[in-house]
Protein backbone atom coordinates (compact mmCIF):
# COMPACT_ATOMS: atom_id res chain seq x y z
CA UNK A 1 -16.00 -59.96 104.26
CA UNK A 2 -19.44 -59.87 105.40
CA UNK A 3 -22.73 -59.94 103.13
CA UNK A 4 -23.06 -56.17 103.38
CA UNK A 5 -19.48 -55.77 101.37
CA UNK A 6 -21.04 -57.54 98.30
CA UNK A 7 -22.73 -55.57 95.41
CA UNK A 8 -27.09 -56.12 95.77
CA UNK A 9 -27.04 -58.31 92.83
CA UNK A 10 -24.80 -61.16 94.62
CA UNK A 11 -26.01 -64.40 95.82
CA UNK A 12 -25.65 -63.57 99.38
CA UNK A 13 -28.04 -60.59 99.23
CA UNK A 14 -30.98 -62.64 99.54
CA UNK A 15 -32.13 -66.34 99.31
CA UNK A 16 -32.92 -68.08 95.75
CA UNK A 17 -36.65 -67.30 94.20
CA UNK A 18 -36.61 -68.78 90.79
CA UNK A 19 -37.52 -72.05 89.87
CA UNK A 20 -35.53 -73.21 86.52
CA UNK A 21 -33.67 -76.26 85.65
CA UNK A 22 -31.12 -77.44 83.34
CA UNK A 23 -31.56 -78.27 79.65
CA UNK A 24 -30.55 -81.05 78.21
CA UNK A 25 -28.17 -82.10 75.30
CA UNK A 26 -29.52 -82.68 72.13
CA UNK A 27 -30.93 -86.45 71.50
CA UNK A 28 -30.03 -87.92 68.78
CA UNK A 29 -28.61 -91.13 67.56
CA UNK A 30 -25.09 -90.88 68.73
CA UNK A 31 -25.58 -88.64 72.26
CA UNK A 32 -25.61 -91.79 74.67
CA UNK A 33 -21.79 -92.00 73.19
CA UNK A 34 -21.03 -88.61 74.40
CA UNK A 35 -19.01 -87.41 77.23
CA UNK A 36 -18.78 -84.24 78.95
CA UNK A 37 -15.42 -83.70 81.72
CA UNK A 38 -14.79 -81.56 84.18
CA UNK A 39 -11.44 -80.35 84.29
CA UNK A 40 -10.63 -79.47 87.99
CA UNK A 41 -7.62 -78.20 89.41
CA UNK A 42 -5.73 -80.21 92.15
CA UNK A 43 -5.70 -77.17 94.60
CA UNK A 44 -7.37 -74.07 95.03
CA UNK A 45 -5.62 -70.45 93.91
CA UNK A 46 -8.57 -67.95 94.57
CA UNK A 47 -11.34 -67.57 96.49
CA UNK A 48 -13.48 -64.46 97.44
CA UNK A 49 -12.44 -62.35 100.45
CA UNK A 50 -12.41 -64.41 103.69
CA UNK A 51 -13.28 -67.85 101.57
CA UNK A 52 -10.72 -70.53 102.01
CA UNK A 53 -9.76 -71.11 98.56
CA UNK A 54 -9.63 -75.18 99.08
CA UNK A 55 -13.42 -75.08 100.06
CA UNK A 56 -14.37 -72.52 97.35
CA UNK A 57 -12.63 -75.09 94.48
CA UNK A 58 -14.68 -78.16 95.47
CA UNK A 59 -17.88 -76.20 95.64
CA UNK A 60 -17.45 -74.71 92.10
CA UNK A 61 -16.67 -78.11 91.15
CA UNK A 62 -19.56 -79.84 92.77
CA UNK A 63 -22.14 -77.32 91.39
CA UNK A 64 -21.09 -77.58 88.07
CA UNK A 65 -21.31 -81.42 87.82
CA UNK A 66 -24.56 -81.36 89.08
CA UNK A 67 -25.17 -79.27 86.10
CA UNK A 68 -23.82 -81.29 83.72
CA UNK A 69 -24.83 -84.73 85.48
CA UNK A 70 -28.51 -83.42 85.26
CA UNK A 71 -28.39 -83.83 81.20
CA UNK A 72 -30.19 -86.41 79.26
CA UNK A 73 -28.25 -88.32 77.00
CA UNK A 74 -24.99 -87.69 78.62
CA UNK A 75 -21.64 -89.25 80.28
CA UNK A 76 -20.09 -86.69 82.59
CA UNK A 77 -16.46 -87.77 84.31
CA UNK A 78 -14.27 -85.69 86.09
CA UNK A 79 -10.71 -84.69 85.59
CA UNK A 80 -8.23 -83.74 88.11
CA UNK A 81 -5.28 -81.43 86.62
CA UNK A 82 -1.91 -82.52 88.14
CA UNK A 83 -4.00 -83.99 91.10
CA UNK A 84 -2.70 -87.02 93.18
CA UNK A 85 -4.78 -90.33 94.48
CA UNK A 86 -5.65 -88.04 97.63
CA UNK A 87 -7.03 -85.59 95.17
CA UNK A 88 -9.07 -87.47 93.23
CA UNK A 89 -10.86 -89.63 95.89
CA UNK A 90 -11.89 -85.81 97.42
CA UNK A 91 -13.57 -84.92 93.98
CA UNK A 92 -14.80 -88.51 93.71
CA UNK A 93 -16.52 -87.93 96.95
CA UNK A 94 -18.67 -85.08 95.28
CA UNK A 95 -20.09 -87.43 92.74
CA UNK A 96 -22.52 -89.67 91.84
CA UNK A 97 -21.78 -93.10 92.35
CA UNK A 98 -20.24 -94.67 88.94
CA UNK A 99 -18.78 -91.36 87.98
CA UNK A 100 -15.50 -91.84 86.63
CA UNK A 101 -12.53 -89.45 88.28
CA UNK A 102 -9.36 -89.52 87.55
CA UNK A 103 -5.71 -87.21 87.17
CA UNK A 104 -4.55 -85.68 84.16
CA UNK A 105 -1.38 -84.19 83.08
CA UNK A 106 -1.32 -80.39 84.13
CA UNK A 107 0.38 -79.37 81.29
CA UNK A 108 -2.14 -80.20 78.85
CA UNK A 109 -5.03 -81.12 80.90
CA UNK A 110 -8.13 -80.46 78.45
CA UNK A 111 -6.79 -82.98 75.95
CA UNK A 112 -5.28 -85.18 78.18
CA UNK A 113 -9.40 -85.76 79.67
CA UNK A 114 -10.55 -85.65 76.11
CA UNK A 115 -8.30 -88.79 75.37
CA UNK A 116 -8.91 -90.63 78.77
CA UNK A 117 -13.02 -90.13 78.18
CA UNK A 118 -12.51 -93.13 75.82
CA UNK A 119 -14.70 -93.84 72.61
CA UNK A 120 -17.30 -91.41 72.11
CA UNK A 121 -18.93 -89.62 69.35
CA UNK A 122 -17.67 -86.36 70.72
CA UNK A 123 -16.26 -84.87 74.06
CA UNK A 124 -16.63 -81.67 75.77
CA UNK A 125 -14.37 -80.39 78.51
CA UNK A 126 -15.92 -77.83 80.93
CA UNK A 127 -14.03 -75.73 83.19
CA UNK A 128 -14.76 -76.38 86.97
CA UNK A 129 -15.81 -72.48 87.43
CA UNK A 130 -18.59 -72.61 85.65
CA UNK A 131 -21.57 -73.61 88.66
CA UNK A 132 -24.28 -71.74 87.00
CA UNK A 133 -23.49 -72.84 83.29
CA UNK A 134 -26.82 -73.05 81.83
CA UNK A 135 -27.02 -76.78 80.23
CA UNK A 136 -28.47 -76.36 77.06
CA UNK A 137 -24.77 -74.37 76.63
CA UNK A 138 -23.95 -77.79 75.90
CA UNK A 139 -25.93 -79.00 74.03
CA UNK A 140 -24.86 -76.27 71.24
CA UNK A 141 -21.11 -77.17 71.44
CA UNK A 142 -22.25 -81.04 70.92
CA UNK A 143 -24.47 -79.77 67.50
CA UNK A 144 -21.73 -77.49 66.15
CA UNK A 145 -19.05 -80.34 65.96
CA UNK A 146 -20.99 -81.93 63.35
CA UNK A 147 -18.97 -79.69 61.13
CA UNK A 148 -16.28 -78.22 63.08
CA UNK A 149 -12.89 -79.86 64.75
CA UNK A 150 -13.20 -77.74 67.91
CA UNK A 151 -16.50 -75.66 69.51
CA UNK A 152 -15.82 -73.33 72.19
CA UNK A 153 -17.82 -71.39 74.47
CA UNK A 154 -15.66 -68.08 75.14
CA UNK A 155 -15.95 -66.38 78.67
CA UNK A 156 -16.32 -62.98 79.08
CA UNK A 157 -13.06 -62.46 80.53
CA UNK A 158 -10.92 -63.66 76.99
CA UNK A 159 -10.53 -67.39 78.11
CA UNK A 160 -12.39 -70.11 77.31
CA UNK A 161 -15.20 -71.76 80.06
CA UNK A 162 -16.01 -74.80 77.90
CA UNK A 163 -14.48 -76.63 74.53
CA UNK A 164 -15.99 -79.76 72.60
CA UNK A 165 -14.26 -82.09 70.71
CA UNK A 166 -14.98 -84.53 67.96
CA UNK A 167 -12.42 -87.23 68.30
CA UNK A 168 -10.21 -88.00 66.81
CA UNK A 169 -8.77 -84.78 67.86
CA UNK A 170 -7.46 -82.72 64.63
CA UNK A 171 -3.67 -82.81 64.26
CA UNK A 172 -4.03 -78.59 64.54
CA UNK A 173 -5.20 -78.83 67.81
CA UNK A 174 -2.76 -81.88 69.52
CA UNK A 175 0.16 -79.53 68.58
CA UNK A 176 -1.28 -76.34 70.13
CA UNK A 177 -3.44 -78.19 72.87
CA UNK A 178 -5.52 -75.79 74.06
CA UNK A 179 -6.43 -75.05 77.74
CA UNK A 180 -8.98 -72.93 79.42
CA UNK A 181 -6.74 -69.85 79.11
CA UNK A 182 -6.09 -70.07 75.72
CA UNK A 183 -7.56 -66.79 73.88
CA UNK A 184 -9.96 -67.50 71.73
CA UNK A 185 -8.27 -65.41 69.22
CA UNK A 186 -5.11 -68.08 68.96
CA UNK A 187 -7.32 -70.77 67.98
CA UNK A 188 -8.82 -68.29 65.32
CA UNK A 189 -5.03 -67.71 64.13
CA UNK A 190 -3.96 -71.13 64.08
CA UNK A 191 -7.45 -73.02 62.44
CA UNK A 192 -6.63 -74.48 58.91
CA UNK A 193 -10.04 -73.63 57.38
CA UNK A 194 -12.95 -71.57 57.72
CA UNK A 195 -15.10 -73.65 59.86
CA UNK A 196 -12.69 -75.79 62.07
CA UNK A 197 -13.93 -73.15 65.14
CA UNK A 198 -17.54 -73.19 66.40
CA UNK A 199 -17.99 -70.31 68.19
CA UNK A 200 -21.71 -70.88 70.70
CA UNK A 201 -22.73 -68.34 73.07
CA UNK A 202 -20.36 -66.64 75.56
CA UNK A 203 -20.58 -67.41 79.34
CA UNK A 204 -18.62 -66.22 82.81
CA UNK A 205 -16.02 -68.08 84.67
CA UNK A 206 -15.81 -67.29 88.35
CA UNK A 207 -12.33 -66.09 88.62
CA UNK A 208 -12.76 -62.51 90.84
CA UNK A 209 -14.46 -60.72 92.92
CA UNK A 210 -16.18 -58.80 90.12
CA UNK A 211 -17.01 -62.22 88.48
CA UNK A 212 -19.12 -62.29 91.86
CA UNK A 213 -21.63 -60.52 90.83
CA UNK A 214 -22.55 -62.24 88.00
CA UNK A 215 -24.06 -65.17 90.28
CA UNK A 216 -27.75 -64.83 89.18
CA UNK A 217 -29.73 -65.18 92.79
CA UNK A 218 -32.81 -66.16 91.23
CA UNK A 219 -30.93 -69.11 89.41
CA UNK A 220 -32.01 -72.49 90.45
CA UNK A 221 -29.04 -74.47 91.51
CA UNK A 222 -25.29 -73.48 92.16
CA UNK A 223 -26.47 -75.04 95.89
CA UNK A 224 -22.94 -75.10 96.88
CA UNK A 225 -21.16 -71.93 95.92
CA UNK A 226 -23.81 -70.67 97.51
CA UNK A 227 -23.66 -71.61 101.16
CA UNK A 228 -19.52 -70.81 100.66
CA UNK A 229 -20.74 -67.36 100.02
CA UNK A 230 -23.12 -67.29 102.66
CA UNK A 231 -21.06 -68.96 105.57
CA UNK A 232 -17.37 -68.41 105.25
């Protein structure tokens, strides 16, 4: 597909203007304990129209570490779903040095990361579609699990594009063990109290073409998506 095929409002119809950056988690006594994990798939599934779906995976997942390993105050690993040693070492490559990367059970993947992100005073697991996720997104799951066992931000498409926990992880939640496509309204169904689900502000996964157009040109960042977009 060539740049002309994409709406005006995608990120190949012209090069980046805006200068923003990131925000950053909250600070406060316990957020040098905290951990935020990517949760990446070991292959690629879709991809935009004449984008190899292997390269359009690791730049999603790139460009949303980079957003997450640009906060203050935070530990960011990243978890492979069903992934093999060949697997991780590819996403390792994409990291900063020290990073920790490793494979996680693809049948419950989110908690499976929460667990292996060791002691902390609370984890969040962020979908690898996310490369424009503003930060301070964050930053308002981390606050919310002060008083609630699970915080969620819901994409606009029904699933889920980010969830924070505050270990140890509620009973509730081991026996339904959530994953990025769990509907925010079966968490709803099955929480045992009023305020065991923080609900922040919605976001968009990049899971279609339609989900495309979302891409904000102007947006600082999201360096590699980008150039997949641009050059097939």
């Amino acid at each position: 597909m060539t740049a002309d095929s994409y709406p005006a409002n995608s990120p190949i119809a012209g090069p980046p203007t805006a200068d923003s950056s990131a925000e950053s988690a909250p600070a406060d006594s316990s957020a040098d304990r905290r951990v935020v994990v990517v949760v990446v798939p070991a292959s690629g599934s879709w991809a935009p129209p004449g984008r190899d779906p292997e390269k359009w995976r690791l730049a999603l997942a790139e460009d949303t570490y980079e957003v997450l390993a640009a906060l203050d105050r935070v530990e960011v690993a990243v978890a492979v779903a069903g992934g093999d040693e060949a697997a991780v070492a590819e996403l390792d490559e994409l990291t900063w040095p020290g990073t920790p990367t490793y494979a996680v059970d693809p049948t419950r993947p989110v908690l499976h990361a929460v667990e292996l992100a060791g002691p902390a005073a609370a984890v969040v697991a962020v979908s690898y579609d996310v490369p424009d996720l503003p930060g301070l997104l964050i930053g308002k799951l981390f606050r919310a699990l002060s008083h609630a066992d699970i915080a969620v931000t819901p994409s606009e498409d029904g699933s889920l594009a980010a969830m924070g926990f505050q270990p140890p992880v509620a009973d509730w939640l081991v026996e339904l063990a959530p994953t990025f496509d769990t509907p925010l309204e079966l968490l709803e169904s099955h929480k045992p109290r009023r305020h065991a689900v923080a609900i922040g502000p919605g976001w968009h996964r990049l899971r279609s073409n339609a989900d495309i157009a979302r891409l904000d040109p102007g947006l600082e960042g999201w360096d590699a998506t980008r150039s997949v977009l641009r050059h097939p």
